[in-house]
N, C-alpha and C. Protein backbone atom coordinates (compact mmCIF):
# COMPACT_ATOMS: atom_id res chain seq x y z
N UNK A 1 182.51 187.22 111.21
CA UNK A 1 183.19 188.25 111.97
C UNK A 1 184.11 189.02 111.03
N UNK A 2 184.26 190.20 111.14
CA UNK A 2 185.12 191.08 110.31
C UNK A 2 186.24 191.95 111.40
N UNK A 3 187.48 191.45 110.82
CA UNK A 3 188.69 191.84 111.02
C UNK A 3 188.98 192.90 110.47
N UNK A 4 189.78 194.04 111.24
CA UNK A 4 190.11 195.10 111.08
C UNK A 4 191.93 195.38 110.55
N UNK A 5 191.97 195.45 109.68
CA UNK A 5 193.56 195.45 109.11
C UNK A 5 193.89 196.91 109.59
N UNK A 6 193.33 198.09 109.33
CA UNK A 6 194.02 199.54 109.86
C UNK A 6 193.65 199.74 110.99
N UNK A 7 193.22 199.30 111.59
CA UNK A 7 192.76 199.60 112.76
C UNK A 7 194.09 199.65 113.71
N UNK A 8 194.50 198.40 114.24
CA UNK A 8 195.97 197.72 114.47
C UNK A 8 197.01 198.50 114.24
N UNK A 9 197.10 198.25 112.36
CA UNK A 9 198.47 198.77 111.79
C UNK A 9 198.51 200.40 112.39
N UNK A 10 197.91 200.86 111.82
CA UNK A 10 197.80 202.14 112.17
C UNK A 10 198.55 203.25 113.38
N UNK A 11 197.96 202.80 114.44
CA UNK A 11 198.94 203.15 115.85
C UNK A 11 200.20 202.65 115.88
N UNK A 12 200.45 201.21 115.29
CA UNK A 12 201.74 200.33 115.17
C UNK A 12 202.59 201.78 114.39
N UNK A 13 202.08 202.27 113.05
CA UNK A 13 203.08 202.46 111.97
C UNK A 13 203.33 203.83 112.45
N UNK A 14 202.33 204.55 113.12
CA UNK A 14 202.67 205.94 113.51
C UNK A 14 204.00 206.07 114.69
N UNK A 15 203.56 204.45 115.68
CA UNK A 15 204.72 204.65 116.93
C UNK A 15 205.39 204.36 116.24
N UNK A 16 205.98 203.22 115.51
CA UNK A 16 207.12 202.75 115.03
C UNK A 16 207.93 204.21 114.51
N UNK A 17 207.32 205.25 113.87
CA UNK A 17 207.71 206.27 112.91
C UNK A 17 208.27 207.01 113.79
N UNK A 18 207.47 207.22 114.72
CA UNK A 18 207.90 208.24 115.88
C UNK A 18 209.43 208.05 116.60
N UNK A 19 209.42 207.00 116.92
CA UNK A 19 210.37 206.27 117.56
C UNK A 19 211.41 206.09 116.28
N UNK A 20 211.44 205.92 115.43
CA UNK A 20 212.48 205.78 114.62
C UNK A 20 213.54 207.19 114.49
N UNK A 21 211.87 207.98 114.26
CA UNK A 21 212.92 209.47 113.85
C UNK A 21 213.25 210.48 115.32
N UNK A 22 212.54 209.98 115.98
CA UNK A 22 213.84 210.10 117.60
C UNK A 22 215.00 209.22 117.49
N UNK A 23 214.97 208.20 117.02
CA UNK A 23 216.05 207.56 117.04
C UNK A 23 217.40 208.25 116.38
N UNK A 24 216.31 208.64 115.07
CA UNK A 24 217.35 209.63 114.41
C UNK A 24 218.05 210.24 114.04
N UNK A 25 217.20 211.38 115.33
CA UNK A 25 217.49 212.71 115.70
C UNK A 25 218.59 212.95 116.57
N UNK A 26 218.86 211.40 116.98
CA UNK A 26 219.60 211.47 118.30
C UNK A 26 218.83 211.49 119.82
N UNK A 27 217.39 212.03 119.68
CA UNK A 27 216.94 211.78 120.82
C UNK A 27 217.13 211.08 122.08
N UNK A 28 216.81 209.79 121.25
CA UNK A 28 216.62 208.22 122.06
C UNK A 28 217.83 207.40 121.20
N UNK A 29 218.17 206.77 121.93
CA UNK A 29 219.87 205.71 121.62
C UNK A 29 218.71 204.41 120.71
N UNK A 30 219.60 203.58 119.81
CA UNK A 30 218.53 202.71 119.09
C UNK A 30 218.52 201.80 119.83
N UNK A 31 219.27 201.43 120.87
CA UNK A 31 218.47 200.52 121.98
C UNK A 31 217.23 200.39 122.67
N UNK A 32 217.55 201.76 122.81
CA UNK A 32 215.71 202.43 123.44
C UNK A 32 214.70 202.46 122.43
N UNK A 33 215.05 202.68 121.50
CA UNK A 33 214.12 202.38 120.20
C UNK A 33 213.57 200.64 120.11
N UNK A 34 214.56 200.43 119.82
CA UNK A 34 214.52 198.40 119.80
C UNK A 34 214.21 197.88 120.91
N UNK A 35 214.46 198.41 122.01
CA UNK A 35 213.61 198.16 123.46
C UNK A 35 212.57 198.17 123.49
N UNK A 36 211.68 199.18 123.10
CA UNK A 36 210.47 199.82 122.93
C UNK A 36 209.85 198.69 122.03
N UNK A 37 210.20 197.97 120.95
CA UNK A 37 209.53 197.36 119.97
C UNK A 37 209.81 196.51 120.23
N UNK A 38 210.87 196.03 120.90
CA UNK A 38 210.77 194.44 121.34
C UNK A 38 209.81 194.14 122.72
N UNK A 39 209.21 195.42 123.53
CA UNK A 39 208.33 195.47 124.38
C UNK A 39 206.86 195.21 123.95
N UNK A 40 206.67 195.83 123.01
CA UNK A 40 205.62 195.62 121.77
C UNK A 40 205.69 194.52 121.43
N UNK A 41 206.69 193.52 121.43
CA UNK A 41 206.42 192.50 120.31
C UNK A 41 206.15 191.07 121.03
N UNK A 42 206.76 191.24 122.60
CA UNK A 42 206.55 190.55 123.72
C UNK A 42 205.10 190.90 124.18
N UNK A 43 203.99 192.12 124.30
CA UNK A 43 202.98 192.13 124.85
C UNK A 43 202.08 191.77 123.72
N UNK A 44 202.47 191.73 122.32
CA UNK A 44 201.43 191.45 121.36
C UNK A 44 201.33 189.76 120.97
N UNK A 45 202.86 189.33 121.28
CA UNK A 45 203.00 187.86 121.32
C UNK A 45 201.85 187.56 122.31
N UNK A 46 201.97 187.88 123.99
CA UNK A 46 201.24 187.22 125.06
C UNK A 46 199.96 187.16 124.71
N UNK A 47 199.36 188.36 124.28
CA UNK A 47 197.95 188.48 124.30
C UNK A 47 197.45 187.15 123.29
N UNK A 48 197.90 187.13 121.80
CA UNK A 48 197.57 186.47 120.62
C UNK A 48 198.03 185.60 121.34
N UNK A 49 198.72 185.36 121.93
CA UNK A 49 199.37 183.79 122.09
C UNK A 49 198.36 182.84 123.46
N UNK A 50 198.17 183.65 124.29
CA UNK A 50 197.24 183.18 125.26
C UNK A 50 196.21 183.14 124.91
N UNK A 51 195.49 184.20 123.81
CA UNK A 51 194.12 183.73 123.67
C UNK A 51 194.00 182.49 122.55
N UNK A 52 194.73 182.27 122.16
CA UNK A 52 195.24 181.17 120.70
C UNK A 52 194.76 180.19 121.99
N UNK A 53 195.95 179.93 123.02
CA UNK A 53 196.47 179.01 123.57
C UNK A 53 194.82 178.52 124.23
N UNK A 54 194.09 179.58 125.05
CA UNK A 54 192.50 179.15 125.60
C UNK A 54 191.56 178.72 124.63
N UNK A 55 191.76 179.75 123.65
CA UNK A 55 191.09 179.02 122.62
C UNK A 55 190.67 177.46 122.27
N UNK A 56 192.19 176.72 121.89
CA UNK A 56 192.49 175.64 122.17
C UNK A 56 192.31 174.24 122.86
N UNK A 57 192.47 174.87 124.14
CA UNK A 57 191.72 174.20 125.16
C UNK A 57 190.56 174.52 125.55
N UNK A 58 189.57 175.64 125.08
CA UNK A 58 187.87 175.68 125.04
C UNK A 58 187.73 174.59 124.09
N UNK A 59 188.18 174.67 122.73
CA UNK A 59 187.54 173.28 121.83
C UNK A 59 187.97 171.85 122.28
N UNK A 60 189.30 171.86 122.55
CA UNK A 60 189.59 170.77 122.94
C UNK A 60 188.55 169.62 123.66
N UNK A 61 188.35 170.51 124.79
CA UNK A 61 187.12 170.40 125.77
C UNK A 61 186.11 170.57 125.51
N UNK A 62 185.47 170.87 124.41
CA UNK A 62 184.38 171.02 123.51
C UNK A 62 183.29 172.10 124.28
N UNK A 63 184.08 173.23 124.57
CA UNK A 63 183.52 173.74 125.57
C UNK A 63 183.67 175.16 124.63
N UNK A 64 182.61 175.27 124.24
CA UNK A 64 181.92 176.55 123.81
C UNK A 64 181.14 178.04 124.69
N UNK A 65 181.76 178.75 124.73
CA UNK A 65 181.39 180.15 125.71
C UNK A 65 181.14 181.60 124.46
N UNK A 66 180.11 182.54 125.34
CA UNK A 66 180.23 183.37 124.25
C UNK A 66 181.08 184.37 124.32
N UNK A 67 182.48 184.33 124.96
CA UNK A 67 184.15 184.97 124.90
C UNK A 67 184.55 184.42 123.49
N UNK A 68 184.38 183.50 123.48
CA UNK A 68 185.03 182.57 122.31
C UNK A 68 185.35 183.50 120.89
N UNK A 69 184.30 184.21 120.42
CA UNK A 69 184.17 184.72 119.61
C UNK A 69 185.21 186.10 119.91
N UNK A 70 185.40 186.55 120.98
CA UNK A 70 186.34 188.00 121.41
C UNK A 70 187.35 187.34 121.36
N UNK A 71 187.73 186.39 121.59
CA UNK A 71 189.23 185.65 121.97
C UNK A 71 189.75 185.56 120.71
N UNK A 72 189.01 184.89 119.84
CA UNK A 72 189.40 184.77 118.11
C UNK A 72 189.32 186.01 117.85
N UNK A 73 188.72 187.37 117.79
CA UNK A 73 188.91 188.73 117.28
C UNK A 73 190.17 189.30 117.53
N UNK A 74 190.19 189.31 118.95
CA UNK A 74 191.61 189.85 119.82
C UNK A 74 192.75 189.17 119.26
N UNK A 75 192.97 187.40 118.99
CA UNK A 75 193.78 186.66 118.84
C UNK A 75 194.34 187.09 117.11
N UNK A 76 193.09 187.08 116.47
CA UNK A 76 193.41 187.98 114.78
C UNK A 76 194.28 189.32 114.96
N UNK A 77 193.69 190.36 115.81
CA UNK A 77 193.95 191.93 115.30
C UNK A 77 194.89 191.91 116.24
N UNK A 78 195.66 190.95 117.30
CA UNK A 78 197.04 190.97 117.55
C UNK A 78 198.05 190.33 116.78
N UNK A 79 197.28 189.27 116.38
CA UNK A 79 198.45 189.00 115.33
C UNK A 79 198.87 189.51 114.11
N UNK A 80 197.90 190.77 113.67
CA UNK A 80 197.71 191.78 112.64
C UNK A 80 198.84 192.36 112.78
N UNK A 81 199.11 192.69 114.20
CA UNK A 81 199.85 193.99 115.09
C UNK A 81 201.22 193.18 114.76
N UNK A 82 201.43 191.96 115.03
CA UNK A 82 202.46 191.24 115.34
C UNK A 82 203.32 191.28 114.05
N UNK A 83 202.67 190.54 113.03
CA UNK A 83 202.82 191.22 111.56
C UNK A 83 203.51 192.57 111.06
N UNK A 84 202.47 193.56 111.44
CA UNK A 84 203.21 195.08 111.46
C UNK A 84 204.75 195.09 111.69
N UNK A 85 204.63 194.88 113.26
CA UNK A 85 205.77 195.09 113.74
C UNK A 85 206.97 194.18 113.17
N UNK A 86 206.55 192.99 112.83
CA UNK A 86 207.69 191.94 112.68
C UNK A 86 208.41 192.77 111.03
N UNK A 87 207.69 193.52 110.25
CA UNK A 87 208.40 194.27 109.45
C UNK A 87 209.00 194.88 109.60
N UNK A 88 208.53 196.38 110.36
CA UNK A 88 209.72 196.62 111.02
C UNK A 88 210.96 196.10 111.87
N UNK A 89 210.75 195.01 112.34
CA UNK A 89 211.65 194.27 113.15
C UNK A 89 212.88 193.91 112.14
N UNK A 90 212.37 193.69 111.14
CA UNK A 90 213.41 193.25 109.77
C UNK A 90 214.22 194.45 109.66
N UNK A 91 213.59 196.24 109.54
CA UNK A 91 213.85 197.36 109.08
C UNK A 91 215.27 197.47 110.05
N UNK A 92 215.38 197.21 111.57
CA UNK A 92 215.78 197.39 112.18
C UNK A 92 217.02 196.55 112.23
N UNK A 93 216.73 195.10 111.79
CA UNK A 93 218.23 193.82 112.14
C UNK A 93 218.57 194.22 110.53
N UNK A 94 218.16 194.82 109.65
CA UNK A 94 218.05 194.33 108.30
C UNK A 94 219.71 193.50 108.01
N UNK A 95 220.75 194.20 108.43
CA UNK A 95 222.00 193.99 108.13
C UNK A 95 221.81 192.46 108.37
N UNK A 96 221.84 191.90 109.88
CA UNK A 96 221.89 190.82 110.56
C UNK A 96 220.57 190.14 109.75
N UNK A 97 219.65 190.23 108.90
CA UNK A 97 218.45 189.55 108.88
C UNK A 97 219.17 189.28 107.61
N UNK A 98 219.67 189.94 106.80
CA UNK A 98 220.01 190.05 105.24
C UNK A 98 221.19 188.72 104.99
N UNK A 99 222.25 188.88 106.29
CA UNK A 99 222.96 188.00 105.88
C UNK A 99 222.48 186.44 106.58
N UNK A 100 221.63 186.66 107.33
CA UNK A 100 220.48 185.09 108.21
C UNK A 100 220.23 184.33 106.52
N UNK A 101 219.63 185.30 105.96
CA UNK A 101 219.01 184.71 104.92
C UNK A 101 219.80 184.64 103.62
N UNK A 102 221.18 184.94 103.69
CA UNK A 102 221.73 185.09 102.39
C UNK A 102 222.31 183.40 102.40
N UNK A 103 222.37 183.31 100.85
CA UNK A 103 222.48 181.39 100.98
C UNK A 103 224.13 181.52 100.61
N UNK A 104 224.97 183.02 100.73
CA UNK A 104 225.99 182.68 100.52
C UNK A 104 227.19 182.54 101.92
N UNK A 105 227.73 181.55 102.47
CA UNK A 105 228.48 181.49 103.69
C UNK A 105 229.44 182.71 103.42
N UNK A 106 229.89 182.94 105.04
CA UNK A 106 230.60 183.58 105.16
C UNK A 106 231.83 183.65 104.66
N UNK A 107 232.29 184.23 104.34
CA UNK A 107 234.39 183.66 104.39
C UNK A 107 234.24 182.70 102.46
N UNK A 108 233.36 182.34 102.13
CA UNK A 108 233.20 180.99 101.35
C UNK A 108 233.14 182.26 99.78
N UNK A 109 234.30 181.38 99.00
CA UNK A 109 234.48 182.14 97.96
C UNK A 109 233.16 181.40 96.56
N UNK A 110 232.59 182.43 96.28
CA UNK A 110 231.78 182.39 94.68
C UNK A 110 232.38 181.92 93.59
């Protein structure tokens, strides 16, 4: 089976863009922006995540169907999507993501 990497990204990187530079512009408040992508990131979780999850329990059950093969496609090129977005998701907390990951404590002198 062959997975599609632009396929996914693609629509992801154009909305994300769109929505950013409304954000911008002043358009849209960055809540509504981060709303928007955390809406995205909740419907791309469900999909990948439920078909993961049937998946699962088709083998478990040793129960082979010919969905099986769409479920693993869909379950890939959402989690492609999920990917995408979770970069931007960084672009967006970066401040809050920067200091998650900084190994130096707060307040704590060097």
């Amino acid at each position: 089976m062959v997975y599609d990497i632009f396929l996914p990204s693609i629509p992801v990187i154009v909305g994300y863009l769109c929505t950013y530079l409304l954000y911008k512009t002043s358009v849209i408040k960055k809540k509504v922006h981060v709303s928007i992508w955390n809406f995205i990131i909740g419907i791309a979780f469900l999909i990948s995540g439920g078909a993961g999850f049937l998946l699962i329990l088709l083998l478990d059950a040793g129960i082979v169907l010919p969905v099986n093969a769409e479920f693993l496609y869909w379950h890939v090129e959402l989690g492609i999507t999920m990917a995408v977005v979770a970069v931007f998701h960084f672009h967006v907390y970066w401040k809050s993501s920067k200091a998650m990951f900084s190994l130096k404590k707060k307040g704590a002198k060097a």
